[in-house]
N, C-alpha and C. Protein backbone atom coordinates (compact mmCIF):
# COMPACT_ATOMS: atom_id res chain seq x y z
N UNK A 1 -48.39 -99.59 -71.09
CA UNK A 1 -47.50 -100.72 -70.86
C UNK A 1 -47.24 -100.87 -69.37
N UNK A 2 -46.85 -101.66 -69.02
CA UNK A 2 -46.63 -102.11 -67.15
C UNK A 2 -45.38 -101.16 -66.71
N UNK A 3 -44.43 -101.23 -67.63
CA UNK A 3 -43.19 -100.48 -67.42
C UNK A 3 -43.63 -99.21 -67.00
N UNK A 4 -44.52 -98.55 -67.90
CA UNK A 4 -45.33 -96.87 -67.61
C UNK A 4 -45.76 -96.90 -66.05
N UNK A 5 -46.77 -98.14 -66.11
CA UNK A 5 -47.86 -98.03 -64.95
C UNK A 5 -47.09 -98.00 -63.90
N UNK A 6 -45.96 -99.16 -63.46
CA UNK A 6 -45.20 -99.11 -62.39
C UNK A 6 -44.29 -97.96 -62.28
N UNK A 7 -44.33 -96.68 -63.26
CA UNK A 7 -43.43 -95.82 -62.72
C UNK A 7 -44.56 -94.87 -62.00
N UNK A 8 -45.49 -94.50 -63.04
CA UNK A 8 -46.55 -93.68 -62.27
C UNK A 8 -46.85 -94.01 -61.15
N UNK A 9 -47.49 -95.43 -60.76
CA UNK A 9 -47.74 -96.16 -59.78
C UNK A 9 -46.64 -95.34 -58.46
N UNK A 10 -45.30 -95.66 -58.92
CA UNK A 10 -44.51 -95.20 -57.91
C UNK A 10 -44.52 -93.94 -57.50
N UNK A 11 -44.40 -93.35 -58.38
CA UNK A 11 -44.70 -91.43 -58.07
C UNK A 11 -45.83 -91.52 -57.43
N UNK A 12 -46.98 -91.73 -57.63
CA UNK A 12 -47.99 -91.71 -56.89
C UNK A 12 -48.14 -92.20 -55.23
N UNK A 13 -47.32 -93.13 -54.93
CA UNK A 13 -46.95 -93.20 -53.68
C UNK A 13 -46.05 -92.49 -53.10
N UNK A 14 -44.92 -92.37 -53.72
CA UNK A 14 -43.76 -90.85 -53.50
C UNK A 14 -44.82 -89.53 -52.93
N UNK A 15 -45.52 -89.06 -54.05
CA UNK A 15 -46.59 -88.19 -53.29
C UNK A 15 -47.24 -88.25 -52.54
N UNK A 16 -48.19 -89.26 -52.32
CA UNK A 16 -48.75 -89.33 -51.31
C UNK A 16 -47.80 -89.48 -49.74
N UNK A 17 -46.93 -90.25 -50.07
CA UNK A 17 -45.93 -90.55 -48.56
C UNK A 17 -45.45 -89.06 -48.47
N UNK A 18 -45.04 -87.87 -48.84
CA UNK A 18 -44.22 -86.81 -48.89
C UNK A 18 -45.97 -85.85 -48.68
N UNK A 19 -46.83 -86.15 -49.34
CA UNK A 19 -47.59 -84.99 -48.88
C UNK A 19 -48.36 -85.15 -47.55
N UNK A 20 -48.58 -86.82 -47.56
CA UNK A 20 -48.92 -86.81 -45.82
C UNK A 20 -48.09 -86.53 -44.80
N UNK A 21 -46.47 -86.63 -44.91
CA UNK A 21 -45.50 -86.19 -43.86
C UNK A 21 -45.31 -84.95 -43.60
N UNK A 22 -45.93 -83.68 -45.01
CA UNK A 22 -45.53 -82.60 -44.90
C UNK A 22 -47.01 -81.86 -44.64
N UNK A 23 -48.17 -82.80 -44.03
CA UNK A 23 -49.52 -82.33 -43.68
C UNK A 23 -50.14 -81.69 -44.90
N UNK A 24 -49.47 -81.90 -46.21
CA UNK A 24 -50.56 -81.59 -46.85
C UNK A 24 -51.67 -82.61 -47.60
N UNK A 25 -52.53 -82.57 -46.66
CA UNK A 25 -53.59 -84.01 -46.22
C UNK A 25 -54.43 -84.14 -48.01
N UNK A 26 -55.04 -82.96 -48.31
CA UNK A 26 -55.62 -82.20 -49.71
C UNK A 26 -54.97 -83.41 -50.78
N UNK A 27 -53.74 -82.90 -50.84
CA UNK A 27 -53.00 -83.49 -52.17
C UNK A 27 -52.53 -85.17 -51.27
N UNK A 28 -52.57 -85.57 -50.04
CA UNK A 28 -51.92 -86.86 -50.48
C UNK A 28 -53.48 -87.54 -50.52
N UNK A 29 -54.75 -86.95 -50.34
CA UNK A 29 -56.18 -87.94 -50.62
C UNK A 29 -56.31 -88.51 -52.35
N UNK A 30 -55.47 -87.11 -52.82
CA UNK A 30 -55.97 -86.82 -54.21
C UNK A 30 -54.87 -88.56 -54.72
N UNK A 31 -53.76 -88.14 -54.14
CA UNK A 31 -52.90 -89.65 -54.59
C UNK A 31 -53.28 -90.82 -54.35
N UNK A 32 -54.03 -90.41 -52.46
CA UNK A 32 -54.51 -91.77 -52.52
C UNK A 32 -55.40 -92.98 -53.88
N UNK A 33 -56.62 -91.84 -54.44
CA UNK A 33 -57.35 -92.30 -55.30
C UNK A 33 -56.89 -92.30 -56.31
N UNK A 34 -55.26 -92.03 -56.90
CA UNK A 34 -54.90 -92.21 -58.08
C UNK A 34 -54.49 -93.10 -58.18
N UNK A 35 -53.85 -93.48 -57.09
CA UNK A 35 -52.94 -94.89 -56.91
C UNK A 35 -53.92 -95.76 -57.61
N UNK A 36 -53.19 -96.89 -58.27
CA UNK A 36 -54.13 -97.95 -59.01
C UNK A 36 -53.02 -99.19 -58.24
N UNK A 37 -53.84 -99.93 -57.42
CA UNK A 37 -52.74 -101.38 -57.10
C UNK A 37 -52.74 -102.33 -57.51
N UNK A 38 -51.86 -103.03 -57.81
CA UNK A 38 -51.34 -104.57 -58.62
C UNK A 38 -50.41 -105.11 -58.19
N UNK A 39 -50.48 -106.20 -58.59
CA UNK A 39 -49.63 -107.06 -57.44
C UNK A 39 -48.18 -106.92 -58.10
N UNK A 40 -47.91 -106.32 -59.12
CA UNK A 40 -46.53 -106.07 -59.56
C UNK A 40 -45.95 -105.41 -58.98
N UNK A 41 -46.09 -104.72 -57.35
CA UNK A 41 -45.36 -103.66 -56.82
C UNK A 41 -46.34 -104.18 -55.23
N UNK A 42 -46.12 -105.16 -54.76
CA UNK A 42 -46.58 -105.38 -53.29
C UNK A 42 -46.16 -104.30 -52.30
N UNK A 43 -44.55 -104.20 -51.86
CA UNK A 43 -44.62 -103.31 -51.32
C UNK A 43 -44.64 -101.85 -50.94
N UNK A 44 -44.81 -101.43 -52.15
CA UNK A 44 -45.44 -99.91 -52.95
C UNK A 44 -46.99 -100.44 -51.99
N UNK A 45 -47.51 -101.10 -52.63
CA UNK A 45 -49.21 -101.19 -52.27
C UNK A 45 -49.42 -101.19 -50.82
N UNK A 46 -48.64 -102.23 -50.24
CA UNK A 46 -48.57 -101.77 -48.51
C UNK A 46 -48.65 -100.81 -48.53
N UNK A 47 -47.40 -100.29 -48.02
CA UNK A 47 -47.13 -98.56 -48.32
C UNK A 47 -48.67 -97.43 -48.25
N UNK A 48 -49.03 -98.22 -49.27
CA UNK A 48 -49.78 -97.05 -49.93
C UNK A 48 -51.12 -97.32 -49.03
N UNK A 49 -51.58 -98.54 -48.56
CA UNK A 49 -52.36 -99.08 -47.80
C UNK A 49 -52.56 -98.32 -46.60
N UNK A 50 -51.46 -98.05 -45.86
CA UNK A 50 -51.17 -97.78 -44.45
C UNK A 50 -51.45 -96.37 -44.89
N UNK A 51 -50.56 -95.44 -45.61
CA UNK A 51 -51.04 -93.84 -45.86
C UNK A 51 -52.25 -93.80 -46.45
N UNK A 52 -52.59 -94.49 -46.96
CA UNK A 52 -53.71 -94.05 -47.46
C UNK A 52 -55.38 -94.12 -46.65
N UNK A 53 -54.87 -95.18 -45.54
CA UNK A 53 -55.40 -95.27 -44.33
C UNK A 53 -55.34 -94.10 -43.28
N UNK A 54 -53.92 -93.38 -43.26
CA UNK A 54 -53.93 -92.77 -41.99
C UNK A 54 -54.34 -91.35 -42.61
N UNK A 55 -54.50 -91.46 -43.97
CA UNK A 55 -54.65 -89.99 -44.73
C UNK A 55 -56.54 -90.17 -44.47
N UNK A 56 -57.36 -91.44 -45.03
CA UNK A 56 -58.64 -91.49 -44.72
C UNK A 56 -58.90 -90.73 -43.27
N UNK A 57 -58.11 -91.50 -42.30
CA UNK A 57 -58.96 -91.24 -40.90
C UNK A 57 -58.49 -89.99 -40.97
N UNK A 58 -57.54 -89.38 -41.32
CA UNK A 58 -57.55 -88.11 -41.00
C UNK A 58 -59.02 -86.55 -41.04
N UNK A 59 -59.31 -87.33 -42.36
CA UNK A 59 -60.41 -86.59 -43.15
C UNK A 59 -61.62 -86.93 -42.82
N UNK A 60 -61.36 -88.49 -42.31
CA UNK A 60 -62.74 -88.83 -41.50
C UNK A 60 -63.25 -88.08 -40.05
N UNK A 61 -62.50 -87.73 -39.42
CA UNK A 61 -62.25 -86.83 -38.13
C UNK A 61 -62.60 -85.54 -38.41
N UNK A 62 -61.96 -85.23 -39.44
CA UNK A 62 -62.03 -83.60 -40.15
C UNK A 62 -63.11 -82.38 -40.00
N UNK A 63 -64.00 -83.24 -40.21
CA UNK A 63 -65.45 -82.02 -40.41
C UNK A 63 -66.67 -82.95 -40.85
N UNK A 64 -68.01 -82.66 -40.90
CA UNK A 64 -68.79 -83.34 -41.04
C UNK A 64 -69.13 -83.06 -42.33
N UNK A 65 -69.09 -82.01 -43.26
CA UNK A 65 -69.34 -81.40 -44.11
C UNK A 65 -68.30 -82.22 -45.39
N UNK A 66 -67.63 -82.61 -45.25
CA UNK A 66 -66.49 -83.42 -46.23
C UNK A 66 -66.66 -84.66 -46.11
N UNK A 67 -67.69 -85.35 -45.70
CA UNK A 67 -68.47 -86.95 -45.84
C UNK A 67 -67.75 -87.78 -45.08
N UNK A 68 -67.57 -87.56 -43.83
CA UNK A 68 -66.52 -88.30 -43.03
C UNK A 68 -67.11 -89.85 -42.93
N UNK A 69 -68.52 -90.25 -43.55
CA UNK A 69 -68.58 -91.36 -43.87
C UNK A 69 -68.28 -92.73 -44.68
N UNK A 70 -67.63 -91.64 -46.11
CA UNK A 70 -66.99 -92.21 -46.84
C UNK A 70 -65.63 -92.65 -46.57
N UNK A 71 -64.81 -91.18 -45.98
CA UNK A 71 -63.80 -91.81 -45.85
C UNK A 71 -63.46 -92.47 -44.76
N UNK A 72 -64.07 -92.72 -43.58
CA UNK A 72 -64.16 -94.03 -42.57
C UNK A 72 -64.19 -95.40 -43.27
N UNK A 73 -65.12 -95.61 -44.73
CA UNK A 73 -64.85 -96.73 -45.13
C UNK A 73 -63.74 -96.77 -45.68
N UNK A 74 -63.05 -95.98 -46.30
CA UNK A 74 -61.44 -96.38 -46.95
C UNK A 74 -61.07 -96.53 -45.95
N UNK A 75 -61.11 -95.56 -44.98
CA UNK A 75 -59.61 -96.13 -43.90
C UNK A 75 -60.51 -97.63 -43.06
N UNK A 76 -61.71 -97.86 -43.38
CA UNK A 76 -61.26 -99.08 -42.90
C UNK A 76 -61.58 -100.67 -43.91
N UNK A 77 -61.48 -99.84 -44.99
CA UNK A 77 -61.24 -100.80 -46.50
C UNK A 77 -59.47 -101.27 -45.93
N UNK A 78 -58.62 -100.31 -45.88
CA UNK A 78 -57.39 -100.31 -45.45
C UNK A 78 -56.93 -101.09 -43.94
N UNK A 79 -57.91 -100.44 -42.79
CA UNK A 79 -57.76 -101.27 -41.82
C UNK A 79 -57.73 -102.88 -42.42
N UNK A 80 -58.67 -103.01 -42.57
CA UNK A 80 -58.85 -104.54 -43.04
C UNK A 80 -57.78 -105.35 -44.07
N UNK A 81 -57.06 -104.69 -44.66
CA UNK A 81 -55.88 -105.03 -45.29
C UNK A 81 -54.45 -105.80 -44.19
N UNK A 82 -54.30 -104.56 -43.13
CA UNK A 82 -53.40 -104.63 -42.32
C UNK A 82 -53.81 -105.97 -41.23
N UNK A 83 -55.32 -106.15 -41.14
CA UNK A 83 -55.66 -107.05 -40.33
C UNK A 83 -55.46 -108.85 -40.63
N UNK A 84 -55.42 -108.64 -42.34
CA UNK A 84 -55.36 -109.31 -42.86
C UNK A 84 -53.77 -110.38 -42.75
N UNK A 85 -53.08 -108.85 -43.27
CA UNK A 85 -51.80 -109.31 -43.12
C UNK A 85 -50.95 -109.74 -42.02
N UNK A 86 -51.58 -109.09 -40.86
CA UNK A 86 -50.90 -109.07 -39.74
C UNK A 86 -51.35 -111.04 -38.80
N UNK A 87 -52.63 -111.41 -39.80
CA UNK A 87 -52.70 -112.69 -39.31
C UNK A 87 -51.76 -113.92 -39.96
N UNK A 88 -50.72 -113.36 -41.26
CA UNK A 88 -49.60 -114.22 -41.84
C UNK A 88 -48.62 -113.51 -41.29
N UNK A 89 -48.53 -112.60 -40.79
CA UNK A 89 -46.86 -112.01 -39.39
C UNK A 89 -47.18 -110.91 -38.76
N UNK A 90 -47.71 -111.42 -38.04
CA UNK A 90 -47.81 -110.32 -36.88
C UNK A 90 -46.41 -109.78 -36.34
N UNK A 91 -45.50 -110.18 -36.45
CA UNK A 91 -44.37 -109.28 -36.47
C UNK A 91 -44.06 -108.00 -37.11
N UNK A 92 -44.34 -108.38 -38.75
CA UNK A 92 -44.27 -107.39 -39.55
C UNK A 92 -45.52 -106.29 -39.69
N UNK A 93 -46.31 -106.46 -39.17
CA UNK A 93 -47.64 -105.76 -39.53
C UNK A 93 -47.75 -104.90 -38.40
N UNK A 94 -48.06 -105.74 -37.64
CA UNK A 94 -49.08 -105.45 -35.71
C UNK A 94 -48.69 -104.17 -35.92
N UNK A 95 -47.56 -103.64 -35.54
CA UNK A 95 -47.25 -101.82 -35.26
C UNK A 95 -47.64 -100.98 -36.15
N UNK A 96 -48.32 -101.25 -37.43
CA UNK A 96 -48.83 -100.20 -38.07
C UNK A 96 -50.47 -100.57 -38.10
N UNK A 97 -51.07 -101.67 -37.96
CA UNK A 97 -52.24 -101.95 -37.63
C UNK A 97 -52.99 -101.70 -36.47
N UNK A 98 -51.94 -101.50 -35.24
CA UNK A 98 -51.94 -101.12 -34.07
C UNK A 98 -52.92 -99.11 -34.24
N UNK A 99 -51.87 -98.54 -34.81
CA UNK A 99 -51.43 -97.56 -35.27
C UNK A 99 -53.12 -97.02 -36.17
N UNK A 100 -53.12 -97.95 -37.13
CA UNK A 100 -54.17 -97.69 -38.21
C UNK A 100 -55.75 -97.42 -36.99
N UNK A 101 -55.24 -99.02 -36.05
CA UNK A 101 -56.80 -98.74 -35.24
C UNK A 101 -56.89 -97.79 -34.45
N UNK A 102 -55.74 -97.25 -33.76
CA UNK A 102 -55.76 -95.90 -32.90
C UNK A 102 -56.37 -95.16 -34.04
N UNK A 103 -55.90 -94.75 -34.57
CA UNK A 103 -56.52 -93.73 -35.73
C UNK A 103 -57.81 -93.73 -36.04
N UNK A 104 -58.02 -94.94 -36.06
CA UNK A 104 -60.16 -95.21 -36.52
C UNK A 104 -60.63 -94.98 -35.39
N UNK A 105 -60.34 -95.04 -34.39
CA UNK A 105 -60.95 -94.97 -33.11
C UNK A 105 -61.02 -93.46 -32.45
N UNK A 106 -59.67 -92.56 -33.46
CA UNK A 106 -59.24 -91.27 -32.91
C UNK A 106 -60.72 -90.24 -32.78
């Protein structure tokens, strides 16, 4: 039911936001790919956009041995989200898109 999905949905960003702040990079990738997004929870999905971006480049940087090719394309499946948005308000966006491209570039 939607009621279910949007609670899981939420935990799943709860984790991921709490395991990327507390560096444990492992468990917030694992959230990243659990997360399922719908437009019934926009700014959950932001959210989850931006970490799940800065959790990619992290792993993309990481080692060569852990496919830092793949996850360059999520984080910039994600870049491209923020780029998106930031061309309907660049007010609200720019500083974490800013942010996202330092990171792809790191």
């Amino acid at each position: 039911s939607t009621g279910k999905t949007g609670v899981v949905q939420a935990i799943h960003f709860n984790r991921l936001f709490l395991a990327y702040w507390f560096k444990r990079y492992e468990e917030a990738a694992e959230m990243a790919t659990l997360y399922k997004s719908r437009t019934m929870m926009p700014l959950i999905d932001i959210y989850h956009a931006f970490y799940g971006g800065l959790t990619a480049f992290h792993f993309a940087r990481r080692s060569s041995e852990d496919g830092p090719e793949e996850w360059l394309r999520n984080g910039e499946k994600y870049l491209s989200c923020f780029k998106t948005w930031a061309t309907h308000s660049n007010w609200n966006w720019s500083n974490k898109l800013l942010l996202l491209e330092a990171e792809c570039h790191f």
